[in-house]
C-alpha atoms as a PDB file:
ATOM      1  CA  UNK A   1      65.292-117.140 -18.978  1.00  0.00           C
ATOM      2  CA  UNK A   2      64.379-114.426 -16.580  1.00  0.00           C
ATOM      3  CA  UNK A   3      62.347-115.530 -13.980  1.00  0.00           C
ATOM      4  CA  UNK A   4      59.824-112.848 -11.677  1.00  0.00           C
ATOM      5  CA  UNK A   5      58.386-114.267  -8.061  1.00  0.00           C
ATOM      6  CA  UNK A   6      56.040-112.437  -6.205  1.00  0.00           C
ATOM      7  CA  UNK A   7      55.736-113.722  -2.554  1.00  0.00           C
ATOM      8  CA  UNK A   8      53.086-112.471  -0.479  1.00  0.00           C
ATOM      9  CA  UNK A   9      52.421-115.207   2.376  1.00  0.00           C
ATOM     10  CA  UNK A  10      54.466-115.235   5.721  1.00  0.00           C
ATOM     11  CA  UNK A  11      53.042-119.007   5.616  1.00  0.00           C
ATOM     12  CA  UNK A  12      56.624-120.639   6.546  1.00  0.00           C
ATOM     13  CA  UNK A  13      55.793-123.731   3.842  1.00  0.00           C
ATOM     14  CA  UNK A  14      54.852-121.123   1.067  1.00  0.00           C
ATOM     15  CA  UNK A  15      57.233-118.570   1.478  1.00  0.00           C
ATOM     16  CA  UNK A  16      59.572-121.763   2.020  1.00  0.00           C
ATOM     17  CA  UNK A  17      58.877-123.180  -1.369  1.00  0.00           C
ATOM     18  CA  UNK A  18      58.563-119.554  -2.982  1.00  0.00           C
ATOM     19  CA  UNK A  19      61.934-119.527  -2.443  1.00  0.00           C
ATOM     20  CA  UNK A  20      63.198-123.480  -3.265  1.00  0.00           C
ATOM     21  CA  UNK A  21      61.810-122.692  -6.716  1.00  0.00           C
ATOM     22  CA  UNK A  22      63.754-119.174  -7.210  1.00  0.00           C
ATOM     23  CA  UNK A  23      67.094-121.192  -6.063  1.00  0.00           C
ATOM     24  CA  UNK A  24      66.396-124.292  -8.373  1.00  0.00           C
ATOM     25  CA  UNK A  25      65.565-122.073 -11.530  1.00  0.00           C
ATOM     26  CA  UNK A  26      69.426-119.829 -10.324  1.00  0.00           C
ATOM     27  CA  UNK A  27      70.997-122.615 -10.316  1.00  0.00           C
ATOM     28  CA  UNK A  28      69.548-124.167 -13.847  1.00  0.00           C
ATOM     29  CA  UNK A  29      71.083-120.804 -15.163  1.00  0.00           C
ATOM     30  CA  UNK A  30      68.579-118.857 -14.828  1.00  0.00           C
ATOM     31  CA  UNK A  31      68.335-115.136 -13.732  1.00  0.00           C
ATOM     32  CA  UNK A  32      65.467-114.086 -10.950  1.00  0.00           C
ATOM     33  CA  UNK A  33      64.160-111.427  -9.319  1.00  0.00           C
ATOM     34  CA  UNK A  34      61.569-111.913  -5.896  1.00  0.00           C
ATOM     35  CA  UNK A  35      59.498-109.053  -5.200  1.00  0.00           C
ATOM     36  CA  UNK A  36      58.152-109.330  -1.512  1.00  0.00           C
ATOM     37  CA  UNK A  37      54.846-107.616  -0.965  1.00  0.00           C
ATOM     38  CA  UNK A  38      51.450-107.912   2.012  1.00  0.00           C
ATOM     39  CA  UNK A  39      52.819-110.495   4.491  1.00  0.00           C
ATOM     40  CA  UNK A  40      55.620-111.710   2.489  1.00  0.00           C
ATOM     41  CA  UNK A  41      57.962-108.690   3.630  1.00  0.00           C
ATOM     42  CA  UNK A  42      58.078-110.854   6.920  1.00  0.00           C
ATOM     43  CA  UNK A  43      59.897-113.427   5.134  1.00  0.00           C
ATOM     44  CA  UNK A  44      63.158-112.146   7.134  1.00  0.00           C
ATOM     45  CA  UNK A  45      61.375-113.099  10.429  1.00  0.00           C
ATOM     46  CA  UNK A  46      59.645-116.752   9.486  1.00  0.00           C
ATOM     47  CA  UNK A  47      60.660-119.017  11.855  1.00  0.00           C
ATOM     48  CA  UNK A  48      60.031-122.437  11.402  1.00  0.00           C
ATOM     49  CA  UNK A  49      61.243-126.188  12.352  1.00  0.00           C
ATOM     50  CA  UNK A  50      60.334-127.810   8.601  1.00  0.00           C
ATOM     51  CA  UNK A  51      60.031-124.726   7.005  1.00  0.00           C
ATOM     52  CA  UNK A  52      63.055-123.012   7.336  1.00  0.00           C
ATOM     53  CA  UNK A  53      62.855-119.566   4.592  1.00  0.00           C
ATOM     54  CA  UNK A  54      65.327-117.620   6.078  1.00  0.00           C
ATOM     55  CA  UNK A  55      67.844-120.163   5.034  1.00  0.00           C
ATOM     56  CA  UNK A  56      66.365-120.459   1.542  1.00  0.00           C
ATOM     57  CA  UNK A  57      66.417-116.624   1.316  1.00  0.00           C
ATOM     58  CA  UNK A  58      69.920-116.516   1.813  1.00  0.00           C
ATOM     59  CA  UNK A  59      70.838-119.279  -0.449  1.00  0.00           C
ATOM     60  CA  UNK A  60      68.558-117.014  -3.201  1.00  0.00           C
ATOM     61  CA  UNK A  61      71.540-114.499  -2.101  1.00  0.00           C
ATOM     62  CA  UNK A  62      74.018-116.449  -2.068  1.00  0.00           C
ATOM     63  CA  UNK A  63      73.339-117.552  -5.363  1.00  0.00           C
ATOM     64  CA  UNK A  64      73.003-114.335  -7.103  1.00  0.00           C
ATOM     65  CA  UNK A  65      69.392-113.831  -7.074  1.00  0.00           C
ATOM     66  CA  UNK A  66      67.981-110.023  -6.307  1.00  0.00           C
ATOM     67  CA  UNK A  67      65.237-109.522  -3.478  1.00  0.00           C
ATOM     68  CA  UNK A  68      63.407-106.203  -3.228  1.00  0.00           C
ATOM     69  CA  UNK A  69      60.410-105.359  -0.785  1.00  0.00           C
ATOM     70  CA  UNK A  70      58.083-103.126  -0.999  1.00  0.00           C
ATOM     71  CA  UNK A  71      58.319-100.429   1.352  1.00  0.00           C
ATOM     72  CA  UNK A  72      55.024 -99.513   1.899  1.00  0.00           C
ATOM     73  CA  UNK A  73      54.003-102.804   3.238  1.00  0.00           C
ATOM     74  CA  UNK A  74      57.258-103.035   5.143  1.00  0.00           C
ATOM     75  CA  UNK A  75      56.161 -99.058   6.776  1.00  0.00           C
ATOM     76  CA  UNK A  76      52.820-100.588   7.503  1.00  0.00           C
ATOM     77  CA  UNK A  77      54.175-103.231   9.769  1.00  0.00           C
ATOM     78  CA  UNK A  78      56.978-100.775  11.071  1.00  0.00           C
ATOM     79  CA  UNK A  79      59.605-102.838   9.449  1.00  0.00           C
ATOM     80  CA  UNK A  80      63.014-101.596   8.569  1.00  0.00           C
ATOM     81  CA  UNK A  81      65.194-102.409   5.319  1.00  0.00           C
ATOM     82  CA  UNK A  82      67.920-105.024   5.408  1.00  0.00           C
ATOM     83  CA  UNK A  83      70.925-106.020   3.042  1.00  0.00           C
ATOM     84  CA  UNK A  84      68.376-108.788   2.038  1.00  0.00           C
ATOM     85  CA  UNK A  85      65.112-107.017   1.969  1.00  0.00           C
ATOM     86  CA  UNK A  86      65.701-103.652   0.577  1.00  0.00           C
ATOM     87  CA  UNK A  87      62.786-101.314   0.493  1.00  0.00           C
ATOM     88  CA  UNK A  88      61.974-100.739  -3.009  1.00  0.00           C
ATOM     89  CA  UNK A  89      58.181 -99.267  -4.706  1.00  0.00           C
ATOM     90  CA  UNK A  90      55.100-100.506  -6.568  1.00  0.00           C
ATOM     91  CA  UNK A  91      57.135 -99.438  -9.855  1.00  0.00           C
ATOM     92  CA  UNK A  92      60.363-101.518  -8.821  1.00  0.00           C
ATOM     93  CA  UNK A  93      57.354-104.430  -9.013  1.00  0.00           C
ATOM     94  CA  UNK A  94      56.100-103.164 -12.577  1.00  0.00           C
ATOM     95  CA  UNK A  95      59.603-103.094 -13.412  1.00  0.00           C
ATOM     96  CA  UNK A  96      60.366-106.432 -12.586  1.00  0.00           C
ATOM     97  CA  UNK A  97      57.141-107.759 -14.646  1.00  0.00           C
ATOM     98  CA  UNK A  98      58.458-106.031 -17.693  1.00  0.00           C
ATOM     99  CA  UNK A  99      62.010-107.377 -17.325  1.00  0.00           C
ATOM    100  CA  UNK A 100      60.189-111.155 -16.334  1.00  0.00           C
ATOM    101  CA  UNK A 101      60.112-113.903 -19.495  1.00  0.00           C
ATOM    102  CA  UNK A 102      57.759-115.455 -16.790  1.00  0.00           C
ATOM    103  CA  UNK A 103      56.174-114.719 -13.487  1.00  0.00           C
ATOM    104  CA  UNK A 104      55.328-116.875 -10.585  1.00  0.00           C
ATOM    105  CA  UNK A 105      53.513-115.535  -7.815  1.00  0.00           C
ATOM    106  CA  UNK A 106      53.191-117.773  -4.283  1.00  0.00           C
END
């Protein structure tokens, strides 16, 4: 299955588990896609004792998953792409709804 996640919290336990579910359904087999939009372009910067996203975002790498950001919430918070964020647009998004057998937003 193809699998769409929208994250749009900097909330460490959100983002956190945004993220837990994208790895579990990669590793089932599954292909996914996160689109990071509002707050959830932060994800990069979360910091967190329990919580920790950053090191769920780079498992998602790790384990094949594709991020993109939206760039004009990243511009709004004077944010700067990364290897793991790249800036991408609002039709990237639509894009990655079309390609989606299911979407999960957190």
């Amino acid at each position: 299955m193809k699998v769409g996640i929208i994250i749009e919290t900097n909330e460490p336990e959100k983002a956190w588990n945004g993220l837990r579910f994208g790895n579990a359904a990669l590793k089932r087999g599954h292909e996914v896609k996160t689109f990071l939009m509002s707050a959830g372009v932060e994800i990069e910067s979360i910091v967190h004792e329990k919580y920790n996203a950053r090191k769920q975002l780079d498992d998602f790498v790790r384990n094949g998953g594709i991020t993109l950001a939206c760039g004009t919430c990243m511009k709004s918070r004077n944010q700067e792409e990364s290897d793991v964020c790249p800036i991408s647009t609002m039709n990237d998004c639509v894009e990655m709804v079309e390609w989606a057998d299911k979407v999960i937003t957190f």
